[in-house]
C-alpha atoms as a PDB file:
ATOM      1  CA  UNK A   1     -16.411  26.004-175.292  1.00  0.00           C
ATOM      2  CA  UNK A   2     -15.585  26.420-171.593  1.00  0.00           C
ATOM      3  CA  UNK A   3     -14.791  22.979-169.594  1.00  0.00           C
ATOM      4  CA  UNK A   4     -14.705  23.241-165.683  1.00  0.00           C
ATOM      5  CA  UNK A   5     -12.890  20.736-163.610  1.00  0.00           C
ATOM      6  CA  UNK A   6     -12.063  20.013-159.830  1.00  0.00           C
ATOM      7  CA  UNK A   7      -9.212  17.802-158.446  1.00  0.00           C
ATOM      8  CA  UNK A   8      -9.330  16.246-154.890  1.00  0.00           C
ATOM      9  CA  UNK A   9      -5.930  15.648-153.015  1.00  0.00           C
ATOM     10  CA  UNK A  10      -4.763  13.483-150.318  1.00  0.00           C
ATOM     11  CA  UNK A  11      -1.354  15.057-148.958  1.00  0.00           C
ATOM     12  CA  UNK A  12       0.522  13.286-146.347  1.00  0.00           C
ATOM     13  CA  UNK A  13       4.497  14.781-146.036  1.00  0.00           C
ATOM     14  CA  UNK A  14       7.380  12.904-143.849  1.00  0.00           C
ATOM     15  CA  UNK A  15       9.914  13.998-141.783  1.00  0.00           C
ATOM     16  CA  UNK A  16      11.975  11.691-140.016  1.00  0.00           C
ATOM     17  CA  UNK A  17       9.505  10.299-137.198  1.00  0.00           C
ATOM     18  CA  UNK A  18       6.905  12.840-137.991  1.00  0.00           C
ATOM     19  CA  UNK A  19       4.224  13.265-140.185  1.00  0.00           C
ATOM     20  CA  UNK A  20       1.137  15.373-140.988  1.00  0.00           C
ATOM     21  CA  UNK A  21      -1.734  15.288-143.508  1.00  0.00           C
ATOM     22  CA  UNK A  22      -4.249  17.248-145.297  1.00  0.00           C
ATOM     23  CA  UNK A  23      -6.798  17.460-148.265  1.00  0.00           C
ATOM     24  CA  UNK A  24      -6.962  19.371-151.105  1.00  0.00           C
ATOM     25  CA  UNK A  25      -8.631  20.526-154.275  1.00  0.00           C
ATOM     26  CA  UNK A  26      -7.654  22.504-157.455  1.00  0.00           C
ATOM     27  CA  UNK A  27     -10.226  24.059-159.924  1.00  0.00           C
ATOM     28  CA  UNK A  28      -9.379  24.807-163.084  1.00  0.00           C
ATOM     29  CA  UNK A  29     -10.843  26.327-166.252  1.00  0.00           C
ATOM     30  CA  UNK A  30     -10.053  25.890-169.953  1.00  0.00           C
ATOM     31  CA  UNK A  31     -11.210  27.357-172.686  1.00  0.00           C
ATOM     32  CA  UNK A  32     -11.109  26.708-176.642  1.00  0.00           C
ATOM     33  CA  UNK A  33     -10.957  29.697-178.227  1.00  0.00           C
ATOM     34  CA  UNK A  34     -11.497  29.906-182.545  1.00  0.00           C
ATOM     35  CA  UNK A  35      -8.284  28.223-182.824  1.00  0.00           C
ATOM     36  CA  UNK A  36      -8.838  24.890-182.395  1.00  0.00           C
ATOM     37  CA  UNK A  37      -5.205  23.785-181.690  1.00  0.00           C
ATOM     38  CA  UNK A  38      -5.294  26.749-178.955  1.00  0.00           C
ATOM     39  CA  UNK A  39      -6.575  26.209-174.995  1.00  0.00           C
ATOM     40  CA  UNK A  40      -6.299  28.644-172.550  1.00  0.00           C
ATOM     41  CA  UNK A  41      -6.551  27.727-168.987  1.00  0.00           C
ATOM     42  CA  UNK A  42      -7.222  28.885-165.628  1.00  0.00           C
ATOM     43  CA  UNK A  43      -6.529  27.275-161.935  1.00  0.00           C
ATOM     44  CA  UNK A  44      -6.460  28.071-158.647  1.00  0.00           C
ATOM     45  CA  UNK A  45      -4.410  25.013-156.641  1.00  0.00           C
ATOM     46  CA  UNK A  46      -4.221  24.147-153.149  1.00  0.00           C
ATOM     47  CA  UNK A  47      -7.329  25.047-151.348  1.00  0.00           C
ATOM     48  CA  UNK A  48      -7.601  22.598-148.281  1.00  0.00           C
ATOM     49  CA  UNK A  49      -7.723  21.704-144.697  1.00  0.00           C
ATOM     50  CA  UNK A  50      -4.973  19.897-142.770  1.00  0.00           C
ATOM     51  CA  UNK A  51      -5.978  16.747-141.020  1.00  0.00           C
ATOM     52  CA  UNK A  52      -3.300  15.780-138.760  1.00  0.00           C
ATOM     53  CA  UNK A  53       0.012  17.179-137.535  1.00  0.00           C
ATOM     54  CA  UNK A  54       3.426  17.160-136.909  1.00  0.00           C
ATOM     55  CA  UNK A  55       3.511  17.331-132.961  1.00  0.00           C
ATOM     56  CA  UNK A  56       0.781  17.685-130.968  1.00  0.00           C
ATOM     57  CA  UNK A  57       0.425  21.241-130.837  1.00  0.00           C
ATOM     58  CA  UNK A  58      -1.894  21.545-133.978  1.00  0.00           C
ATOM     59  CA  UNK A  59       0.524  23.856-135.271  1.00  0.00           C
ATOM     60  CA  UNK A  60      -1.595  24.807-138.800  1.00  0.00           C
ATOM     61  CA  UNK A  61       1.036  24.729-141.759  1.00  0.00           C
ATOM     62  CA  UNK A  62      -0.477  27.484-144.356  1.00  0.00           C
ATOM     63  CA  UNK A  63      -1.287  25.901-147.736  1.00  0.00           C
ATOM     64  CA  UNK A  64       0.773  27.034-150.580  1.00  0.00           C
ATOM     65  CA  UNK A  65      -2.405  29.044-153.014  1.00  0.00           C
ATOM     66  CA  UNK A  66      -1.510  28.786-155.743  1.00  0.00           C
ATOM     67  CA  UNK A  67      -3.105  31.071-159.464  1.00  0.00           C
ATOM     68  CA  UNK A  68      -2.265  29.742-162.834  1.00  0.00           C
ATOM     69  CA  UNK A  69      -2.779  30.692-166.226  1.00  0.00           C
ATOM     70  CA  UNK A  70      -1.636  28.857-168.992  1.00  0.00           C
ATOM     71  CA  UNK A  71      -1.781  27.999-173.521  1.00  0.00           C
ATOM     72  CA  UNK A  72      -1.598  24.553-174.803  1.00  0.00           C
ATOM     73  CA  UNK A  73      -1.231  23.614-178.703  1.00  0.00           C
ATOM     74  CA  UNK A  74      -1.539  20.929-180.197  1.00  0.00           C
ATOM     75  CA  UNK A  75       0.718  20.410-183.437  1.00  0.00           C
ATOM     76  CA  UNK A  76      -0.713  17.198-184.619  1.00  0.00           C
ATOM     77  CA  UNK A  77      -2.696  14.142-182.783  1.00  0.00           C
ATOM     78  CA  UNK A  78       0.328  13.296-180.867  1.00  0.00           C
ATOM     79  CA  UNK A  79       2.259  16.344-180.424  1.00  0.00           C
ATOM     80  CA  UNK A  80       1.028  18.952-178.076  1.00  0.00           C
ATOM     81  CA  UNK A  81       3.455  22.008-176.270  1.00  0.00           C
ATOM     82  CA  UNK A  82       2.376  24.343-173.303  1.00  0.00           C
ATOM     83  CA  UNK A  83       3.319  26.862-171.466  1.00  0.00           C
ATOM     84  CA  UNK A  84       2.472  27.850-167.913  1.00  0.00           C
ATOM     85  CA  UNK A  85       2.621  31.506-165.387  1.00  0.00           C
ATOM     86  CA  UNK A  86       1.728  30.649-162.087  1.00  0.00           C
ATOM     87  CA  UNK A  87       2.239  32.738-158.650  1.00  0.00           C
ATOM     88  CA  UNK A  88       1.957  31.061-155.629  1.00  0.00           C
ATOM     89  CA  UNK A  89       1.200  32.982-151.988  1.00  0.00           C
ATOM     90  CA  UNK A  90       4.700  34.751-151.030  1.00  0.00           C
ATOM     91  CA  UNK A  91       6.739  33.483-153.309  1.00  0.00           C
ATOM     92  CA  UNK A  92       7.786  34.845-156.960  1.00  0.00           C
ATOM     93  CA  UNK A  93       6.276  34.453-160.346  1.00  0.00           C
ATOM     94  CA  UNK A  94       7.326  31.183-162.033  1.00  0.00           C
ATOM     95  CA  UNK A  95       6.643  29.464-165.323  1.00  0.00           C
ATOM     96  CA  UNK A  96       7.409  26.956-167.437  1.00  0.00           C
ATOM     97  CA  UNK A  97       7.349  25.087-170.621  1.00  0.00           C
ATOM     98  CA  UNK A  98       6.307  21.443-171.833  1.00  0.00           C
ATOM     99  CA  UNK A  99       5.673  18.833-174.629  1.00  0.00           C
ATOM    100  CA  UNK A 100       3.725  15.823-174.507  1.00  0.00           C
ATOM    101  CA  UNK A 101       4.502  13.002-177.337  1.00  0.00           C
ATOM    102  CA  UNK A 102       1.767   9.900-178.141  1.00  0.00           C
ATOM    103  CA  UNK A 103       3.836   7.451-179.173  1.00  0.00           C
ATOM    104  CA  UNK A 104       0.897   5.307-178.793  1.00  0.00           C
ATOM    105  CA  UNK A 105      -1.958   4.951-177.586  1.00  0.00           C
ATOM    106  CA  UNK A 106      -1.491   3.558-174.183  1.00  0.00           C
ATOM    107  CA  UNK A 107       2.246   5.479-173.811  1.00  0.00           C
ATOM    108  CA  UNK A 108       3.249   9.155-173.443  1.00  0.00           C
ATOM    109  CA  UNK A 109       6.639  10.648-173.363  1.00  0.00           C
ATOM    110  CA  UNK A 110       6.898  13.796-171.764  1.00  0.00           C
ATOM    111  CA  UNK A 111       9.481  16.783-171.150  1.00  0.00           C
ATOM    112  CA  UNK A 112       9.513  20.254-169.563  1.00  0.00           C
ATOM    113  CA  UNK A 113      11.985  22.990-167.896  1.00  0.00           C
ATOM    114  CA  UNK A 114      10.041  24.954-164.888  1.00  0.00           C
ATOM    115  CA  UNK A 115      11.747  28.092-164.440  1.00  0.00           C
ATOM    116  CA  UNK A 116      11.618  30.539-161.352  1.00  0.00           C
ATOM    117  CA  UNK A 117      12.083  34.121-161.707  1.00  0.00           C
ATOM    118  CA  UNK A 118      13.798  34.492-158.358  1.00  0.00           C
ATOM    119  CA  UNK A 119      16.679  31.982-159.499  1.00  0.00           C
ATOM    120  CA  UNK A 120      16.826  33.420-162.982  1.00  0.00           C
ATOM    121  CA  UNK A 121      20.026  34.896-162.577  1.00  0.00           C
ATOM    122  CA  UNK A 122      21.329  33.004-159.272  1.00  0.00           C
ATOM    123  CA  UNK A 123      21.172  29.578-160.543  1.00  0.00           C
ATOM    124  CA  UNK A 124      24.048  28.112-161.944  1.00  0.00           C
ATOM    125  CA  UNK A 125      23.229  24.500-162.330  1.00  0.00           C
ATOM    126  CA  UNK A 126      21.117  24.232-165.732  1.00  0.00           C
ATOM    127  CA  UNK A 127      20.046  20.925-165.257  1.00  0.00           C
ATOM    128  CA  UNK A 128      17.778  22.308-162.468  1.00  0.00           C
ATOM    129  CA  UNK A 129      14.077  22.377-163.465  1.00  0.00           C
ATOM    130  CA  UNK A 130      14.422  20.262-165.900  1.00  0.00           C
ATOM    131  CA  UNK A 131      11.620  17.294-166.003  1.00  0.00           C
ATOM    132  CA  UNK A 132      11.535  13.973-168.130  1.00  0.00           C
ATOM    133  CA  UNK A 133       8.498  11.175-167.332  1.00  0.00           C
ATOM    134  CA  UNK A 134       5.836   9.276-169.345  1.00  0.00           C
ATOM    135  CA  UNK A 135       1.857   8.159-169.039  1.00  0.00           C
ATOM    136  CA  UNK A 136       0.519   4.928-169.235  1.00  0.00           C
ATOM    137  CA  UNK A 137      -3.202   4.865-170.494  1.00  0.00           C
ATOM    138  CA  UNK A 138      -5.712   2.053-170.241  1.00  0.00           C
ATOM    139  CA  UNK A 139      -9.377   2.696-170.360  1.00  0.00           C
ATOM    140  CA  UNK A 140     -10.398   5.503-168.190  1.00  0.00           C
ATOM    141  CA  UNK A 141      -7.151   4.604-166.058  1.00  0.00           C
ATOM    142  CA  UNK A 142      -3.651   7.259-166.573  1.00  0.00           C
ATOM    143  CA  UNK A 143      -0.752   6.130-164.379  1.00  0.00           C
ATOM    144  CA  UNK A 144       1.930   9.562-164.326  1.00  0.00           C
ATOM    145  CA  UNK A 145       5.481   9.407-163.714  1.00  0.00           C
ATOM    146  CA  UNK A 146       7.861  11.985-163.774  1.00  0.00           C
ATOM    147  CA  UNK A 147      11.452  12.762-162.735  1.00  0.00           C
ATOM    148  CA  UNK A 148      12.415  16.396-162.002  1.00  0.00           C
ATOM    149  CA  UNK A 149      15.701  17.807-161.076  1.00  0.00           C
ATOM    150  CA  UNK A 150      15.804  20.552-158.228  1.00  0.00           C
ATOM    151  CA  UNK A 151      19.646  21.560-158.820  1.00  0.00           C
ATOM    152  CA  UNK A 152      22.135  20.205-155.860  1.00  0.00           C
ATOM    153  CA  UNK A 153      18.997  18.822-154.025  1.00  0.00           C
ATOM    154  CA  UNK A 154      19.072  16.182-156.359  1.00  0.00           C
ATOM    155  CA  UNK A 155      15.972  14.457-158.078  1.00  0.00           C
ATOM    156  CA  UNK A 156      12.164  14.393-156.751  1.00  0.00           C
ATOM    157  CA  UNK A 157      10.180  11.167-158.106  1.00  0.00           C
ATOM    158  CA  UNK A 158       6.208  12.322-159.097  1.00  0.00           C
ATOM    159  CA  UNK A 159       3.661   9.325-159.687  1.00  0.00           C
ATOM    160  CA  UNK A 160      -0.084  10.255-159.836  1.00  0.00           C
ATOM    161  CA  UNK A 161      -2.935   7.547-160.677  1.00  0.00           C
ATOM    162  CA  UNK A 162      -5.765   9.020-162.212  1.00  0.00           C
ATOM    163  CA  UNK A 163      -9.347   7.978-163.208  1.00  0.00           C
ATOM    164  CA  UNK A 164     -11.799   9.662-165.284  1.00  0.00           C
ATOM    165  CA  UNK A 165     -15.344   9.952-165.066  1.00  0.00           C
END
């Protein structure tokens, strides 16, 4: 079975006084092999147009393209793990590893480590990459949050609201 689906971003990024903003869309394929605890998945992230800008030059600020491949399993009903490659324009290839945990049917706990092979060896602090959050689930409504730890530039908050067709 091969599922295809498309995700539509609105991106708006502060700095100080400033701001800019653009849209966005990801597409992404999975597939379920045999297996059927195995998916495999495909994406292709960031592919957009910015709206407004910092100053009033227009300066364009290149979207960060972004290819992904990536294996999910699920263990049992409420235990699934995955793992993720992804290479994003001019920077390194990076990866990482998750686990998703229904603890019932409206709650997820979640849990990952993103690693980059650039800071493999350079990184010293080993809390960095690491990600904790949960999902709230009513109806066709998810509400995401996440807390993620980028090393000595402390924590970045994620929240996504999502609604399913």
């Amino acid at each position: 079975m091969l599922t295809v689906g498309v995700n539509a971003k609105y991106i708006m990024e502060t700095i100080d006084d400033n701001s800019a903003t653009a849209i966005a869309a990801d597409v992404g394929l999975i597939h379920q092999p045999v297996n059927k605890h195995l998916k495999v998945g495909l994406t292709i992230r960031n592919l957009g147009y910015q709206v407004t800008y910092f100053s009033d030059s227009e300066y364009k600020e290149k979207f960060p393209i972004t290819y992904a491949g990536g294996l999910c399993y699920t263990f049992s009903e409420k235990v699934l793990a995955n793992y993720e490659l992804d290479k994003a324009a001019g920077q390194d290839i990076a990866g990482g590893i998750g686990a998703d945990w229904k603890v019932h049917p409206m709650l997820a706990i979640r849990g990952g480590y993103k690693f980059d092979g650039s800071d493999w060896n350079t990184d010293s602090n080993y809390l960095s990459g690491l990600s904790v959050g949960l999902g709230l689930n009513w109806k066709k409504l998810v509400l995401d949050y996440a807390i993620s730890s980028y090393g000595d530039l402390g924590a970045l908050n994620h929240i996504s609201l999502r609604y399913s067709f």
